[in-house]
Structures are given as C-alpha cells and as structure tokens.
PDB file of N, CA and C in Angstrom:
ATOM      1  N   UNK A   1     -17.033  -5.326  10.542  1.00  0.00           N
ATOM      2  CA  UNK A   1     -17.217  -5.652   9.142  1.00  0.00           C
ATOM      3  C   UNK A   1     -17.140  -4.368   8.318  1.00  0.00           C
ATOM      4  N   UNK A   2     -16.241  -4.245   6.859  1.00  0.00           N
ATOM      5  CA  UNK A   2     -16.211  -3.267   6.404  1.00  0.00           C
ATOM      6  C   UNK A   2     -17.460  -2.771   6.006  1.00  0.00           C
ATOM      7  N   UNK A   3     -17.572  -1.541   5.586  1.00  0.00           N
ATOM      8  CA  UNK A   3     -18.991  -1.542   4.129  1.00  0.00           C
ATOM      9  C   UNK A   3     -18.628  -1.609   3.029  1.00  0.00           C
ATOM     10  N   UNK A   4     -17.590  -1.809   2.498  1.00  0.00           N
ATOM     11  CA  UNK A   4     -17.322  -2.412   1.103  1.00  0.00           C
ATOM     12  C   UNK A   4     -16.048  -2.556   0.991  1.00  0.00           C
ATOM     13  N   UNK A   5     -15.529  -3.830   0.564  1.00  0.00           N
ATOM     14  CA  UNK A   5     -14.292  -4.579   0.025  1.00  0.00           C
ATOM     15  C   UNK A   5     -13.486  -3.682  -0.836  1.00  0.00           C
ATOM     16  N   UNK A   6     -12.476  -3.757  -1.161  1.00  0.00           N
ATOM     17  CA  UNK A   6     -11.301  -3.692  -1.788  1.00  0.00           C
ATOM     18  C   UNK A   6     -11.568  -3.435  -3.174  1.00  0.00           C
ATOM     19  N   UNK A   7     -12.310  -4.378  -4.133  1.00  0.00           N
ATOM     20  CA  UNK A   7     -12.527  -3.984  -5.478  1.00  0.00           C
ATOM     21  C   UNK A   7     -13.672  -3.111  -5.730  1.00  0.00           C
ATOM     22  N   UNK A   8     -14.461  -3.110  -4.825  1.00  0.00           N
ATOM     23  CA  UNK A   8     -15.952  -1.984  -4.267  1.00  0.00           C
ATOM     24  C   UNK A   8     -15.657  -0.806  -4.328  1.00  0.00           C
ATOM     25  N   UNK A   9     -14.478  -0.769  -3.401  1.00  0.00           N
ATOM     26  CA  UNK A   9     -14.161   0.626  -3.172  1.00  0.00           C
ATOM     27  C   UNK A   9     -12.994   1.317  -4.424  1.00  0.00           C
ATOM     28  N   UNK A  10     -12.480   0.690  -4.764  1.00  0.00           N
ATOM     29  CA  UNK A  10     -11.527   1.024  -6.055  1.00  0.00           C
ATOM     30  C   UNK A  10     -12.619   1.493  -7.219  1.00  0.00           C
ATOM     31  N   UNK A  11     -13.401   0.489  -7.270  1.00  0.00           N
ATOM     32  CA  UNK A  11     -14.872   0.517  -8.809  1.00  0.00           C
ATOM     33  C   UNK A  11     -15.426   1.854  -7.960  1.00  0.00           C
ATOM     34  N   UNK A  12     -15.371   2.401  -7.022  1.00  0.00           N
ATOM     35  CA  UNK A  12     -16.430   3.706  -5.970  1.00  0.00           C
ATOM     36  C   UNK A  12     -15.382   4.541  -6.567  1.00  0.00           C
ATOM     37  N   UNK A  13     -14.041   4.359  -6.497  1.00  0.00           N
ATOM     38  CA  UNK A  13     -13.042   5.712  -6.616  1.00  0.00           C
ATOM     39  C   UNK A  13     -12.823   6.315  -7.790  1.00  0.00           C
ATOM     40  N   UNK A  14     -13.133   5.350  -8.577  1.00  0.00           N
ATOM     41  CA  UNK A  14     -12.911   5.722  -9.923  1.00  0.00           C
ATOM     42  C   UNK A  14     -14.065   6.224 -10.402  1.00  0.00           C
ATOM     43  N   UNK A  15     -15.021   5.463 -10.039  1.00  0.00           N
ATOM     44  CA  UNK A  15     -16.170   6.589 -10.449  1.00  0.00           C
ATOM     45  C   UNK A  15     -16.146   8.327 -10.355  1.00  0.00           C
ATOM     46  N   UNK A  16     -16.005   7.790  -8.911  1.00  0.00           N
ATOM     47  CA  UNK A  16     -15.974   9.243  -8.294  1.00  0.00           C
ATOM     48  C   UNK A  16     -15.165  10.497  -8.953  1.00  0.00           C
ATOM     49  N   UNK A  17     -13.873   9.872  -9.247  1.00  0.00           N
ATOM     50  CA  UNK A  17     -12.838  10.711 -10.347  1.00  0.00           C
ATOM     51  C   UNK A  17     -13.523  11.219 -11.682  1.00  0.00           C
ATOM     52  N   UNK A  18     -14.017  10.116 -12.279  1.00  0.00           N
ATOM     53  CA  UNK A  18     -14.801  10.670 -13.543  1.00  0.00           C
ATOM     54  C   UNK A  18     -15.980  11.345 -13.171  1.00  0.00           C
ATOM     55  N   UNK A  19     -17.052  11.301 -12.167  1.00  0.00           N
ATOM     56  CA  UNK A  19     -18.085  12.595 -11.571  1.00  0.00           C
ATOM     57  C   UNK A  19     -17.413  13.685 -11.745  1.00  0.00           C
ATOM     58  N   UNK A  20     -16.099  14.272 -10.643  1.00  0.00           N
ATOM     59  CA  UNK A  20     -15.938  15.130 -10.540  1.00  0.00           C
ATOM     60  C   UNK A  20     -14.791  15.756 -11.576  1.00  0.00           C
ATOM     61  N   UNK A  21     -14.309  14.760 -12.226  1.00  0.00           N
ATOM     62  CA  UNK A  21     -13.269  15.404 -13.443  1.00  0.00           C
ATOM     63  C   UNK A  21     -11.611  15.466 -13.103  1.00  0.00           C
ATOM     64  N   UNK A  22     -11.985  14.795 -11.620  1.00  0.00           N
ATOM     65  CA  UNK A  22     -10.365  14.572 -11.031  1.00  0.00           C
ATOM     66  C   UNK A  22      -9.334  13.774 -11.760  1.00  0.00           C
ATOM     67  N   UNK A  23      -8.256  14.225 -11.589  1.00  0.00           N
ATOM     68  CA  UNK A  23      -6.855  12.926 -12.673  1.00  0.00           C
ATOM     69  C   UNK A  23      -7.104  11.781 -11.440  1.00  0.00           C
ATOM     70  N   UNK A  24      -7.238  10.221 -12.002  1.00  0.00           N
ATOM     71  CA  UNK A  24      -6.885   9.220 -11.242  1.00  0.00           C
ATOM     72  C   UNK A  24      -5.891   8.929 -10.462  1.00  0.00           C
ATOM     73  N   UNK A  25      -5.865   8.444  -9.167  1.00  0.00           N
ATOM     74  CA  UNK A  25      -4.868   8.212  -8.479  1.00  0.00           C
ATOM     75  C   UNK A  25      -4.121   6.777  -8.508  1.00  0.00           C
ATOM     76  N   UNK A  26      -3.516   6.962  -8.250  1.00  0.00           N
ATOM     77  CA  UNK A  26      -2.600   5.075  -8.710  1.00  0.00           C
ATOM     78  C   UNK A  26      -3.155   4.296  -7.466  1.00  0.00           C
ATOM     79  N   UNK A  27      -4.132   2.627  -7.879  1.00  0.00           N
ATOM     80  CA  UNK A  27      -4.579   2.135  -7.158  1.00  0.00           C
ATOM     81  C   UNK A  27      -3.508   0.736  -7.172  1.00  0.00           C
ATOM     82  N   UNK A  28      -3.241  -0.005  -6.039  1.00  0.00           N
ATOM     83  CA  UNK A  28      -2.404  -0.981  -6.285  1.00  0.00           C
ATOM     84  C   UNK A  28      -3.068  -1.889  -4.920  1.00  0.00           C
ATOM     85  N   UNK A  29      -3.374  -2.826  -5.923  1.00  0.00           N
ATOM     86  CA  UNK A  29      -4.054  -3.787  -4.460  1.00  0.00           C
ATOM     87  C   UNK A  29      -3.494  -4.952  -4.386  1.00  0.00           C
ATOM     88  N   UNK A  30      -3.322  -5.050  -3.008  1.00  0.00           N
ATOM     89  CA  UNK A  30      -2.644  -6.230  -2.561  1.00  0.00           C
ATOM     90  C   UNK A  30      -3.488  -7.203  -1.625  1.00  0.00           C
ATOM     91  N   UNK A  31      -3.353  -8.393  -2.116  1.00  0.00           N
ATOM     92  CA  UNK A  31      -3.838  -9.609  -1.257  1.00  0.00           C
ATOM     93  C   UNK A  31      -3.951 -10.475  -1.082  1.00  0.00           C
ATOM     94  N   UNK A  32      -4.300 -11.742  -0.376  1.00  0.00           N
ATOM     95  CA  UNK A  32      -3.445 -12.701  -0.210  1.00  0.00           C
ATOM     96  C   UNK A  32      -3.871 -13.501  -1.085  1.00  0.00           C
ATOM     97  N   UNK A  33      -4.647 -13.476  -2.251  1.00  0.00           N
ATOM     98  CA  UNK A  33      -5.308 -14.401  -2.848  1.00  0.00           C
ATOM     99  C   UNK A  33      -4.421 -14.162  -4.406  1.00  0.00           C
ATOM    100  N   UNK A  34      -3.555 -15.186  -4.817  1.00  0.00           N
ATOM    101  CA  UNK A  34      -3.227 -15.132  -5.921  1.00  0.00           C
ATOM    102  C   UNK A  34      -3.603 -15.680  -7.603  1.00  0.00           C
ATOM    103  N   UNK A  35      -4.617 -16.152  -7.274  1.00  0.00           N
ATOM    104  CA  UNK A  35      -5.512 -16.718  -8.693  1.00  0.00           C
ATOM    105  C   UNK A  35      -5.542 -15.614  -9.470  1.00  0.00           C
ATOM    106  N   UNK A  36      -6.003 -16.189 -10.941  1.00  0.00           N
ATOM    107  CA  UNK A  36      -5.958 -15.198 -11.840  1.00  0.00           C
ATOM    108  C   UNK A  36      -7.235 -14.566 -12.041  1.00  0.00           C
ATOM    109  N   UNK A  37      -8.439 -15.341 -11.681  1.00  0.00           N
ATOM    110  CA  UNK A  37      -9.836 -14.724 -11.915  1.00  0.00           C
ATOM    111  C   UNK A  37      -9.468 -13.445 -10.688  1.00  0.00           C
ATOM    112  N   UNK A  38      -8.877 -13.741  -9.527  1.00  0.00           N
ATOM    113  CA  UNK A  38      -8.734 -12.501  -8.555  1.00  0.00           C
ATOM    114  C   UNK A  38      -8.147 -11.678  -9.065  1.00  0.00           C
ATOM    115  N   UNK A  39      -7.226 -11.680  -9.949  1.00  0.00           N
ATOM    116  CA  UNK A  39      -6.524 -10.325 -10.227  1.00  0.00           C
ATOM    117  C   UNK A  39      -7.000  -9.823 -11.689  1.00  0.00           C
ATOM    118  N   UNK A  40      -7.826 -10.589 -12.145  1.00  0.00           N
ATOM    119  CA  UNK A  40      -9.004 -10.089 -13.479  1.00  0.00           C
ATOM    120  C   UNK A  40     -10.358  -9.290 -12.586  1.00  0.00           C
ATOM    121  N   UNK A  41     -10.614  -9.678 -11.741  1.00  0.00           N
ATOM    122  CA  UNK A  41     -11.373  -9.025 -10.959  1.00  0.00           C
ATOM    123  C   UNK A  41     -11.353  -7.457 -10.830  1.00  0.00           C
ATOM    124  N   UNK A  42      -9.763  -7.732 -10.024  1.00  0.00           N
ATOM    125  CA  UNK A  42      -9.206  -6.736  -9.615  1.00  0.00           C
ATOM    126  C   UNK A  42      -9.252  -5.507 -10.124  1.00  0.00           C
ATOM    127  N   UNK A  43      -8.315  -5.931 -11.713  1.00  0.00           N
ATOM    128  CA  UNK A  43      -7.510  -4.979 -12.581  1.00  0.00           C
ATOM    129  C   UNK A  43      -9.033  -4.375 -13.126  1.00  0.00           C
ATOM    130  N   UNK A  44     -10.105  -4.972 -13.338  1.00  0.00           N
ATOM    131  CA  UNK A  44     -11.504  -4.944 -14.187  1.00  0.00           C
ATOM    132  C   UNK A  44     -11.939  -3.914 -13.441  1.00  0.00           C
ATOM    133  N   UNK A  45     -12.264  -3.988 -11.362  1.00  0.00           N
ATOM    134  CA  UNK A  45     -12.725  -2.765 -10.904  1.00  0.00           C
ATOM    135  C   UNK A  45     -11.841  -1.579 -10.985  1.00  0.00           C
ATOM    136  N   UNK A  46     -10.629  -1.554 -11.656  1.00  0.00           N
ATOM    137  CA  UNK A  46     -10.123  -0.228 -11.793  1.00  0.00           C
ATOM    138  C   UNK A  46      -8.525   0.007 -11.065  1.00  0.00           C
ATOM    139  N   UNK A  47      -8.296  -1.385 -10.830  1.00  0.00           N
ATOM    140  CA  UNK A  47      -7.023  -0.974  -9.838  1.00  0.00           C
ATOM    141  C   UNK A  47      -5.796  -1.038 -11.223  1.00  0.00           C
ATOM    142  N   UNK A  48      -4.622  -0.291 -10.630  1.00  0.00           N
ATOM    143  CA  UNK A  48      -3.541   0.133 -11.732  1.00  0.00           C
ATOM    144  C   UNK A  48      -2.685  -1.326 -11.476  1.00  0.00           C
ATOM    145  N   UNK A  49      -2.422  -1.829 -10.144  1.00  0.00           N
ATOM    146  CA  UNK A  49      -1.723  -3.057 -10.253  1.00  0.00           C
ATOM    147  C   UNK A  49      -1.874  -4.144  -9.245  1.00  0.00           C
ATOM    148  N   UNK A  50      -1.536  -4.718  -9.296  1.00  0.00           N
ATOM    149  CA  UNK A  50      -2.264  -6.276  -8.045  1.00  0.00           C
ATOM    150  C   UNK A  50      -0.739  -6.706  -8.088  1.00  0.00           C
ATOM    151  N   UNK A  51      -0.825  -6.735  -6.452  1.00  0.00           N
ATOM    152  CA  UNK A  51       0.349  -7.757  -6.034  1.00  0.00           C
ATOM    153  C   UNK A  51      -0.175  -8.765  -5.197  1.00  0.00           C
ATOM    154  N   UNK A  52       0.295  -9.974  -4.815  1.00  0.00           N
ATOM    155  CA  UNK A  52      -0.227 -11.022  -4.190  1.00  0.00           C
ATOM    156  C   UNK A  52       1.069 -10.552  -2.813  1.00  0.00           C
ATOM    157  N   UNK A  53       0.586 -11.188  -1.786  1.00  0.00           N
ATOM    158  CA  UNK A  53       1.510 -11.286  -0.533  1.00  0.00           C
ATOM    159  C   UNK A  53       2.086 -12.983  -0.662  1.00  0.00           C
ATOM    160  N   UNK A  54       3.066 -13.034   0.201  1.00  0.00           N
ATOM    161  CA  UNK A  54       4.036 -12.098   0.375  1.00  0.00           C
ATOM    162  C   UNK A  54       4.714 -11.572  -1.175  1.00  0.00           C
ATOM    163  N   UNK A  55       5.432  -9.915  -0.589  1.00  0.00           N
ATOM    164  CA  UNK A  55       5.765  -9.633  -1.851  1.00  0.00           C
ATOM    165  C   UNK A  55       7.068  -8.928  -1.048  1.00  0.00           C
ATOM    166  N   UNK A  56       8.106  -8.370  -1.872  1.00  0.00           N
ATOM    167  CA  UNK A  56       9.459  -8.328  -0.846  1.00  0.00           C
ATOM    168  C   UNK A  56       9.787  -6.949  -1.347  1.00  0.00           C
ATOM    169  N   UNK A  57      10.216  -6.352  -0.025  1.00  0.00           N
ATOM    170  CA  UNK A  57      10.230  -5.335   0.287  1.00  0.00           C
ATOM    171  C   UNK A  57      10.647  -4.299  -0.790  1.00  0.00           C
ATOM    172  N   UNK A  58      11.482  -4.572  -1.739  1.00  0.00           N
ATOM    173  CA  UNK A  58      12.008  -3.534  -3.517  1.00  0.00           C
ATOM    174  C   UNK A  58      10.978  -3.719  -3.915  1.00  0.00           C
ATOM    175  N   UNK A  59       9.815  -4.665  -3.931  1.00  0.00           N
ATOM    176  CA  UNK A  59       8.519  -4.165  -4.967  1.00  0.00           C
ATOM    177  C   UNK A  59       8.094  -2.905  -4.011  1.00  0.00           C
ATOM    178  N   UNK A  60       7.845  -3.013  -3.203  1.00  0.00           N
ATOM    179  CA  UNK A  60       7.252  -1.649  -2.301  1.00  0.00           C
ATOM    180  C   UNK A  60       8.380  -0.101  -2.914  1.00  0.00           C
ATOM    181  N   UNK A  61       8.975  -0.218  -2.876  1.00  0.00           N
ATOM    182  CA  UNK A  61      10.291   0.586  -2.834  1.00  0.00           C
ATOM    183  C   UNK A  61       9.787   0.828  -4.748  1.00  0.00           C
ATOM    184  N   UNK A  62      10.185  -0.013  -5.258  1.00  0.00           N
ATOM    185  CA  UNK A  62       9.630   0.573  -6.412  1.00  0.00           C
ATOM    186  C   UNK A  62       8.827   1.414  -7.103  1.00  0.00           C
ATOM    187  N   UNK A  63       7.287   0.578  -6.378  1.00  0.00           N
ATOM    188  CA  UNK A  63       6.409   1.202  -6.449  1.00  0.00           C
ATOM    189  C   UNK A  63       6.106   2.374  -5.941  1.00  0.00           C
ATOM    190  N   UNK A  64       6.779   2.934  -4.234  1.00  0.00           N
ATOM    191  CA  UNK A  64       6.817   4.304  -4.220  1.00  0.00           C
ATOM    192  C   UNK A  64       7.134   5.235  -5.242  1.00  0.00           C
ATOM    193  N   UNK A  65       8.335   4.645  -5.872  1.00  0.00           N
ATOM    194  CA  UNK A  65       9.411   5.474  -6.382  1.00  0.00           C
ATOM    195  C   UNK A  65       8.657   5.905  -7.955  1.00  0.00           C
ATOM    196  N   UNK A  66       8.369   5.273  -8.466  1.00  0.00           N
ATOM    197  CA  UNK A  66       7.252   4.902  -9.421  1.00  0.00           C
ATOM    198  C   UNK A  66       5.980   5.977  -9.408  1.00  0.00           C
ATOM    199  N   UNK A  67       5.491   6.028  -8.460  1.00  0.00           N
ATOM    200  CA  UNK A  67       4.754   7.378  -7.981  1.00  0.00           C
ATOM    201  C   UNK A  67       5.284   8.344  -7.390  1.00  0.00           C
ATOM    202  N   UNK A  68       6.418   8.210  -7.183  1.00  0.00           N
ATOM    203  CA  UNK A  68       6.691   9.647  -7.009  1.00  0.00           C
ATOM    204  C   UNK A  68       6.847  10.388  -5.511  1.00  0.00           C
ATOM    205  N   UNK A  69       6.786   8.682  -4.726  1.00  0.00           N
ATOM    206  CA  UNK A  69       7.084   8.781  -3.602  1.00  0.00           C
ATOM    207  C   UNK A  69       8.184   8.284  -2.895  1.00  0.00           C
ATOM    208  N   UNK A  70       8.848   8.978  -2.089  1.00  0.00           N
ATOM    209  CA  UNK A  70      10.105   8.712  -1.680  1.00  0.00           C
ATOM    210  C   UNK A  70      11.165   8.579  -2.224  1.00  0.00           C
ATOM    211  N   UNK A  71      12.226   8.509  -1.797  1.00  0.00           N
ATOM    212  CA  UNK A  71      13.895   8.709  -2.741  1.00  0.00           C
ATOM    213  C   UNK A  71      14.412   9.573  -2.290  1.00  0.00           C
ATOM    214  N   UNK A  72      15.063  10.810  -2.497  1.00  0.00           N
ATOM    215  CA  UNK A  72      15.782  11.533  -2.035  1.00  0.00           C
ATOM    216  C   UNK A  72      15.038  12.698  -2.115  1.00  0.00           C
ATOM    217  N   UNK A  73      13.681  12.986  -2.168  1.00  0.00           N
ATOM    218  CA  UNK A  73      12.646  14.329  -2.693  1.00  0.00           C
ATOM    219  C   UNK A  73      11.778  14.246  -1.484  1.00  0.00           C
TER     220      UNK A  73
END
C-alpha cells in the first residue's frame, strides 16, 4: 500500500517548491478514471495536466517534447 496517492503527493510537491523557492516541475497525471470531478480534483491538487488511459502514444511524444524532453537534443 502506498503512503500517499497521486493527488497527495502532487498537493506534497508543490508545497514543497514554494517552502524551498524551487521553479515547479511539470506534473501530468494519468489514470484510469475519466470523470470530471477526477480531473477537478486533480488539476485543484496542483497537477499541470490529466490524461485518462488509454491515451495513444503522440500524446506521450508530445508531451515529452513540450518539456523539453526528447527529439533530436
């Protein structure tokens, strides 16, 4: 069993950023639950974007690319 869920730990990270004065990191949570109170939840503890599963493989690809990850760098 974890010690804290998904929107726990996002609402923990962000705190933590504003304690120490750190720039936020891009949170993007994914899961299998697609209702809208879940992704008001979500976006509310601090996450940058919510995807529901399944989600196909160019959203991933995007979203690297988007941050600044992967491509030809």
């Amino acid at each position: 069993m974890p010690v804290m869920d998904g929107q726990v730990s996002t609402f923990e990270m962000r705190r933590f950023e504003k304690e120490k004065g750190i720039a936020p990191v891009t949170i993007v949570a994914l899961t299998g639950v697609s209702s809208v109170q879940a992704r008001d939840n979500v976006i509310a503890s601090g996450a940058d974007k919510f995807l529901s599963k399944p989600i196909p493989l160019a959203t991933v690809k995007e979203l690297l690319l988007e941050a600044g990850l992967g491509g030809d760098g």
